[in-house]
Protein backbone atom coordinates (compact mmCIF):
# COMPACT_ATOMS: atom_id res chain seq x y z
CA UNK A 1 112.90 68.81 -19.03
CA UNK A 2 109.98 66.59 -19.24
CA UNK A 3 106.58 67.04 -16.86
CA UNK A 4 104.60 64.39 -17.15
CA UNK A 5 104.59 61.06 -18.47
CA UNK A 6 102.89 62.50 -21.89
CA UNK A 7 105.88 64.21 -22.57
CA UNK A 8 107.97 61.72 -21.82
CA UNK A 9 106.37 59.00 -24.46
CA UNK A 10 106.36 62.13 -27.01
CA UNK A 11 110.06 62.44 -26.24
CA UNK A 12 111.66 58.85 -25.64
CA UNK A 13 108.12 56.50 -27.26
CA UNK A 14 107.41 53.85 -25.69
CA UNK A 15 107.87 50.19 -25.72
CA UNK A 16 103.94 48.53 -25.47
CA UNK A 17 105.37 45.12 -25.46
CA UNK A 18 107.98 45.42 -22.98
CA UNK A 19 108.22 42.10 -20.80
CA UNK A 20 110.63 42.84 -17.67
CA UNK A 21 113.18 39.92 -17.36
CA UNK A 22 114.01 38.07 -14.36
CA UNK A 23 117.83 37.46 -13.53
CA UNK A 24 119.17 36.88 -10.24
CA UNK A 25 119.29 40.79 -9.70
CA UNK A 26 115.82 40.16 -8.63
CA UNK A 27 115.29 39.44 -5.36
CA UNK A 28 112.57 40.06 -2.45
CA UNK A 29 113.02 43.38 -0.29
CA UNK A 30 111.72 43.16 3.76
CA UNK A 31 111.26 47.03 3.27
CA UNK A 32 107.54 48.47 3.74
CA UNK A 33 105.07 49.81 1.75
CA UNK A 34 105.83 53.61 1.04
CA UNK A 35 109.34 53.66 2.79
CA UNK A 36 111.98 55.58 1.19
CA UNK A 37 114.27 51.99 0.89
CA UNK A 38 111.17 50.23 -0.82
CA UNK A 39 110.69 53.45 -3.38
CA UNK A 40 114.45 52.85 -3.71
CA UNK A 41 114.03 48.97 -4.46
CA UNK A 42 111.27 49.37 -7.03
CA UNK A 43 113.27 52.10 -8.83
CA UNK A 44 116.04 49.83 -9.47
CA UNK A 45 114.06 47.42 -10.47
CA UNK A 46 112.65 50.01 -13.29
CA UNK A 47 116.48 50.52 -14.16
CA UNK A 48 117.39 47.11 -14.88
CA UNK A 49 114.11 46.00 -16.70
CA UNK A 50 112.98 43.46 -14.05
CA UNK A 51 109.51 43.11 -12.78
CA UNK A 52 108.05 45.19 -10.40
CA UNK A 53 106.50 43.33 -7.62
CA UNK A 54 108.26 40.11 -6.42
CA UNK A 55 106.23 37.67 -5.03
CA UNK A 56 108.34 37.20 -1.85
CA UNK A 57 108.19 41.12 -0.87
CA UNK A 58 106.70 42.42 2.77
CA UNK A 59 103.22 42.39 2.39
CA UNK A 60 102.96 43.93 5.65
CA UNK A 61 103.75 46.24 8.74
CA UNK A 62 103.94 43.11 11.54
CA UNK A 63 106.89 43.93 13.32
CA UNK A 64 107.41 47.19 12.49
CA UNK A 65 107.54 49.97 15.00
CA UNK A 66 106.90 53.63 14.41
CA UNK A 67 106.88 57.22 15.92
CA UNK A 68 104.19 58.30 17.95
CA UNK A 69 103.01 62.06 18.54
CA UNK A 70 101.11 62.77 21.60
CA UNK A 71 97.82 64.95 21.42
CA UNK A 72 97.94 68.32 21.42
């Protein structure tokens, strides 16, 4: 099992000129910051070697709605 991302170099390297690829795989997600679906997005993008960011993804919460608590 590996920890932390020490022990994962020490037990797979690591590739210091890796250049991610862009394919038509990549495309731009409307899913926000922090949300399960964008952690999802970015993960896949790991997966298939593509970059991480793309240019065209939500920058922003405008139209989003959320829960609110009321005070206690």
């Amino acid at each position: 099992m590996v920890r932390n991302v020490f022990e994962a170099i020490e037990k797979y390297g690591h590739d210091e000129f890796f250049k991610p690829r862009v394919t038509e795989e990549f495309q731009p997600t409307d899913a926000p910051a922090g949300s399960p679906e964008k952690i999802a997005v970015l993960a896949k993008r790991v997966e298939l070697g593509l970059p991480l960011w793309h240019p065209e993804d939500r920058a922003d919460y405008n139209g989003l709605t959320g829960a609110v608590r009321p005070r206690d």
